[in-house]
C-alpha atoms as a PDB file:
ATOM      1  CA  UNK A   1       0.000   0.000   0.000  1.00  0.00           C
ATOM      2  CA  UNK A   2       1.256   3.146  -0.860  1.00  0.00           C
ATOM      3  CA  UNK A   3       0.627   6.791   1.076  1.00  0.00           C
ATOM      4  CA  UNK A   4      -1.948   7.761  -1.318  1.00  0.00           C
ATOM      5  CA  UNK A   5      -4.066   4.755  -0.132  1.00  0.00           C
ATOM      6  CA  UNK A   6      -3.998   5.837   3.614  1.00  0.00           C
ATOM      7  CA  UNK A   7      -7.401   6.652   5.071  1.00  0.00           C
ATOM      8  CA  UNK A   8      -5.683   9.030   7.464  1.00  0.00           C
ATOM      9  CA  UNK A   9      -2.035   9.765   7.579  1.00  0.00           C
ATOM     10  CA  UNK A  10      -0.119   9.361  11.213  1.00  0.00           C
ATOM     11  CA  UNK A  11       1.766  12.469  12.578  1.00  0.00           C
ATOM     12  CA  UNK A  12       3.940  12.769  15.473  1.00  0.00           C
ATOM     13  CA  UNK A  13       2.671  15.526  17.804  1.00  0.00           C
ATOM     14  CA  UNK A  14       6.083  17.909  18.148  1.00  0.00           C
ATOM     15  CA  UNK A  15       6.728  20.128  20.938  1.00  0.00           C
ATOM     16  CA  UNK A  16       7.172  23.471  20.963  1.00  0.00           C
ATOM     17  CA  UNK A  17      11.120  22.642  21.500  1.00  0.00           C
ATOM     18  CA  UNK A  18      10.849  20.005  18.471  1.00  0.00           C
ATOM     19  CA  UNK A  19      10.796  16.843  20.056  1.00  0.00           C
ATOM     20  CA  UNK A  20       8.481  14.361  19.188  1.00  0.00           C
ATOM     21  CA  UNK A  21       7.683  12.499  22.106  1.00  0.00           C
ATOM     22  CA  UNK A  22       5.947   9.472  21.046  1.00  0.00           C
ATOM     23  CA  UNK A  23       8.490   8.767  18.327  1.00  0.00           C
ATOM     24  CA  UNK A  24      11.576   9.058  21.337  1.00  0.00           C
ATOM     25  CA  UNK A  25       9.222   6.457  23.401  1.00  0.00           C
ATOM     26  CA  UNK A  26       8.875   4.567  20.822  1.00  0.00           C
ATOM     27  CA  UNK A  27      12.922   4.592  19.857  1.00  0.00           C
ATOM     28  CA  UNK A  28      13.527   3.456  23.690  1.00  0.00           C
ATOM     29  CA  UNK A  29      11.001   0.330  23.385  1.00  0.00           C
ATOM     30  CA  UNK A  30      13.003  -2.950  22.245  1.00  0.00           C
ATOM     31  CA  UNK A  31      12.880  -3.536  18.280  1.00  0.00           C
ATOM     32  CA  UNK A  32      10.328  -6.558  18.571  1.00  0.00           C
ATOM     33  CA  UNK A  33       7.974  -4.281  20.657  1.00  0.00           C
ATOM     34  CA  UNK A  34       8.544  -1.064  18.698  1.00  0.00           C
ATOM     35  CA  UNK A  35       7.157  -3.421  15.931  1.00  0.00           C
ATOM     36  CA  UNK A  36       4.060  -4.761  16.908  1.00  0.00           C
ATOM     37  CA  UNK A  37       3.181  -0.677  18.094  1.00  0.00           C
ATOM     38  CA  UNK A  38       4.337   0.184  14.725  1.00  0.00           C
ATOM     39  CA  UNK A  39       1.935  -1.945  13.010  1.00  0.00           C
ATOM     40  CA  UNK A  40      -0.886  -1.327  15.074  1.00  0.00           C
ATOM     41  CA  UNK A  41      -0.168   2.604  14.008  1.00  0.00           C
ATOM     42  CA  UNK A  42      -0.194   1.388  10.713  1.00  0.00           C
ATOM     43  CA  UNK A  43      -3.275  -0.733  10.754  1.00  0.00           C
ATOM     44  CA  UNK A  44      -5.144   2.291  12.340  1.00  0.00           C
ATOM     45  CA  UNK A  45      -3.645   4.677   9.160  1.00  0.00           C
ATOM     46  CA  UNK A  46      -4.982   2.122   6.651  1.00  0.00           C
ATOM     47  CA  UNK A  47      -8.187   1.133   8.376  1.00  0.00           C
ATOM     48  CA  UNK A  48      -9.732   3.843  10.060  1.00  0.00           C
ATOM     49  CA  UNK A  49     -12.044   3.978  12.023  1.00  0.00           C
ATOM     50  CA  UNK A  50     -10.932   1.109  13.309  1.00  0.00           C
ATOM     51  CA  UNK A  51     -12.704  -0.397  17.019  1.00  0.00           C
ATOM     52  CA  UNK A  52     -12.202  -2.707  19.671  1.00  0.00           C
ATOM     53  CA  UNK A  53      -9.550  -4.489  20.037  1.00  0.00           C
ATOM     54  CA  UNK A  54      -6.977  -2.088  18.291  1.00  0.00           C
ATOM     55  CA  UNK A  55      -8.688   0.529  19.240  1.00  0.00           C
ATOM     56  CA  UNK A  56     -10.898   2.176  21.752  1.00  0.00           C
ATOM     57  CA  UNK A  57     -12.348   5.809  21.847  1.00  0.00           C
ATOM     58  CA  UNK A  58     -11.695   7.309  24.889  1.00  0.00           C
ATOM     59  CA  UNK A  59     -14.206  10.241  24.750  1.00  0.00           C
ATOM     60  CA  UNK A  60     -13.208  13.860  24.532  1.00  0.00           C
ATOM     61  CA  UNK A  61     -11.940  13.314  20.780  1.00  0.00           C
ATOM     62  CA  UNK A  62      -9.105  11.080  22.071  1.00  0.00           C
ATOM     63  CA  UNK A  63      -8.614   7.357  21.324  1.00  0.00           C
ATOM     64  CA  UNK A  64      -5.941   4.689  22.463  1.00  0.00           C
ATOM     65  CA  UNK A  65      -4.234   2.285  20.073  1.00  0.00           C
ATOM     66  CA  UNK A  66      -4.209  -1.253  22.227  1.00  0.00           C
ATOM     67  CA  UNK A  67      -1.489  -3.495  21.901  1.00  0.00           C
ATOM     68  CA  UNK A  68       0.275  -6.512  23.622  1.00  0.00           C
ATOM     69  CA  UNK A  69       3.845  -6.729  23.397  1.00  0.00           C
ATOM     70  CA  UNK A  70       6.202  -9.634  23.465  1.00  0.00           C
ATOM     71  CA  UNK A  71       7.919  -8.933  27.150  1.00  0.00           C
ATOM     72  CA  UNK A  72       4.380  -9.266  28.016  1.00  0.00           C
ATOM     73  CA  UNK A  73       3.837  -5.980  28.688  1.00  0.00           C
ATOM     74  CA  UNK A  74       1.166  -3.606  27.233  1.00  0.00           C
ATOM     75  CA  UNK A  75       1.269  -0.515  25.371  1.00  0.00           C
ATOM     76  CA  UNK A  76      -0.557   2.119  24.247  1.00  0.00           C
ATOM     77  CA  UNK A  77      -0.606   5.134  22.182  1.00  0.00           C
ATOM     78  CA  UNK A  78      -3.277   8.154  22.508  1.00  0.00           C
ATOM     79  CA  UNK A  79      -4.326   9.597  19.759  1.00  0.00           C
ATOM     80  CA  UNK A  80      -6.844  12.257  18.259  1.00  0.00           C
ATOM     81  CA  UNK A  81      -7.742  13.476  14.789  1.00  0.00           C
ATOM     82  CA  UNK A  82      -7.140  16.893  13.964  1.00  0.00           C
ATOM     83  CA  UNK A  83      -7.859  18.076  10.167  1.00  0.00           C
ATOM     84  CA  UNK A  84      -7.507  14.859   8.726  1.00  0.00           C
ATOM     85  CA  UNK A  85      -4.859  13.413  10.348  1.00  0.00           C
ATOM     86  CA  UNK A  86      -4.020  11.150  13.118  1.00  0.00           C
ATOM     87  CA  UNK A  87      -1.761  12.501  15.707  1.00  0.00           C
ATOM     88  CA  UNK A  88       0.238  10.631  18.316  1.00  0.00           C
ATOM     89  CA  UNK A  89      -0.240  12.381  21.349  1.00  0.00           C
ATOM     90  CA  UNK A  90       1.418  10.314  24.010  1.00  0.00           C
ATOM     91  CA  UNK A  91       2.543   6.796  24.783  1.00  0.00           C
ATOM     92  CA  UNK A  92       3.248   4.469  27.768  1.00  0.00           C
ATOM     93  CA  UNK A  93       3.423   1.336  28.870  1.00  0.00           C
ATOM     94  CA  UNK A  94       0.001   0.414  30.857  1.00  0.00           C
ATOM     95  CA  UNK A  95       0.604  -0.903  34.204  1.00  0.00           C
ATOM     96  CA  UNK A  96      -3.180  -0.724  35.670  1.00  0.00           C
ATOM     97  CA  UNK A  97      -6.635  -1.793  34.638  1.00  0.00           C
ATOM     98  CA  UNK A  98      -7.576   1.752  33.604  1.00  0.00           C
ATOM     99  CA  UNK A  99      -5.589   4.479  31.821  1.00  0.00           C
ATOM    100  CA  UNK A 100      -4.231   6.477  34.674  1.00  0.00           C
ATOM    101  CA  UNK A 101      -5.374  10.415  34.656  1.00  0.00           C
ATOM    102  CA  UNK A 102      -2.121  11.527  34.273  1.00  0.00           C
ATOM    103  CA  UNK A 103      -1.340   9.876  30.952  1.00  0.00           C
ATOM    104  CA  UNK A 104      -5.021  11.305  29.678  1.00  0.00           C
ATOM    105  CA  UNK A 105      -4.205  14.512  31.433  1.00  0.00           C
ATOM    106  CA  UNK A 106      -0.974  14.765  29.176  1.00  0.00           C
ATOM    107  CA  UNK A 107      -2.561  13.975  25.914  1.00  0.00           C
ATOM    108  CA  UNK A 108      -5.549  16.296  26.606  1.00  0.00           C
ATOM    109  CA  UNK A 109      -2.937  18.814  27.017  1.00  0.00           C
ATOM    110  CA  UNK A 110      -1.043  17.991  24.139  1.00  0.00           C
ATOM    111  CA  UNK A 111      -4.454  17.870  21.841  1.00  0.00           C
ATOM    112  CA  UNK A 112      -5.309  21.484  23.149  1.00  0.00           C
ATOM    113  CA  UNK A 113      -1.653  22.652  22.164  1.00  0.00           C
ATOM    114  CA  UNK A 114      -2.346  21.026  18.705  1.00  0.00           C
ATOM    115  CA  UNK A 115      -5.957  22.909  18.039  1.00  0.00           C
ATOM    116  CA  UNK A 116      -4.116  26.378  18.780  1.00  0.00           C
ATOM    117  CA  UNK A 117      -1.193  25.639  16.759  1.00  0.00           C
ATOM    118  CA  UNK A 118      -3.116  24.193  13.842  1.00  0.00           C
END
């Protein structure tokens, strides 16, 4: 599949310094796991809307990619959609049942930076 074929294209929300934060998570995650997140971005790209299990809305525009990973952790990646395109607002690996505040509190944030800047 080529980029023209994309339902929605993927971008890495960027600081105001430049950084990219869930691209530097995702660098730091061993190259199996960085995989299996990397195709789950991909899958939502190609296939959105895409639901449960890949992917769960999370209410206030945001949704979370859901992935298992092979150290038997789990991962995931919040997202929104902002004129068109998918943006990676924040990654972690989940260590409780439900998505801990401050991990939604940080991509809420990061979505609100996005809508100004964009």
């Amino acid at each position: 599949m080529t980029d023209a074929e994309k339902r929605v294209p993927l971008v890495f929300f960027r600081t105001d310094a430049g950084s990219e934060p869930v691209r530097e998570w995702l660098l730091e995650l061993p190259k199996a796991d960085r995989r299996i997140v990397g195709v789950g971005l991909k899958d939502l790209e190609f296939g959105w809307p895409i639901g449960m299990p890949l992917c769960r809305a999370l209410g206030g525009g945001l949704f979370e990619l859901r992935v298992s990973l092979r150290s038997r952790r789990i991962a995931r990646v919040i997202l929104c959609i902002h004129d068109g395109e998918l943006f990676a607002l924040h990654g972690f690996i989940k260590k409780t049942q439900t998505t801990p505040d401050g991990d939604l509190k940080l991509a809420r944030s990061r979505k609100g930076q996005l809508e100004k800047t964009r």
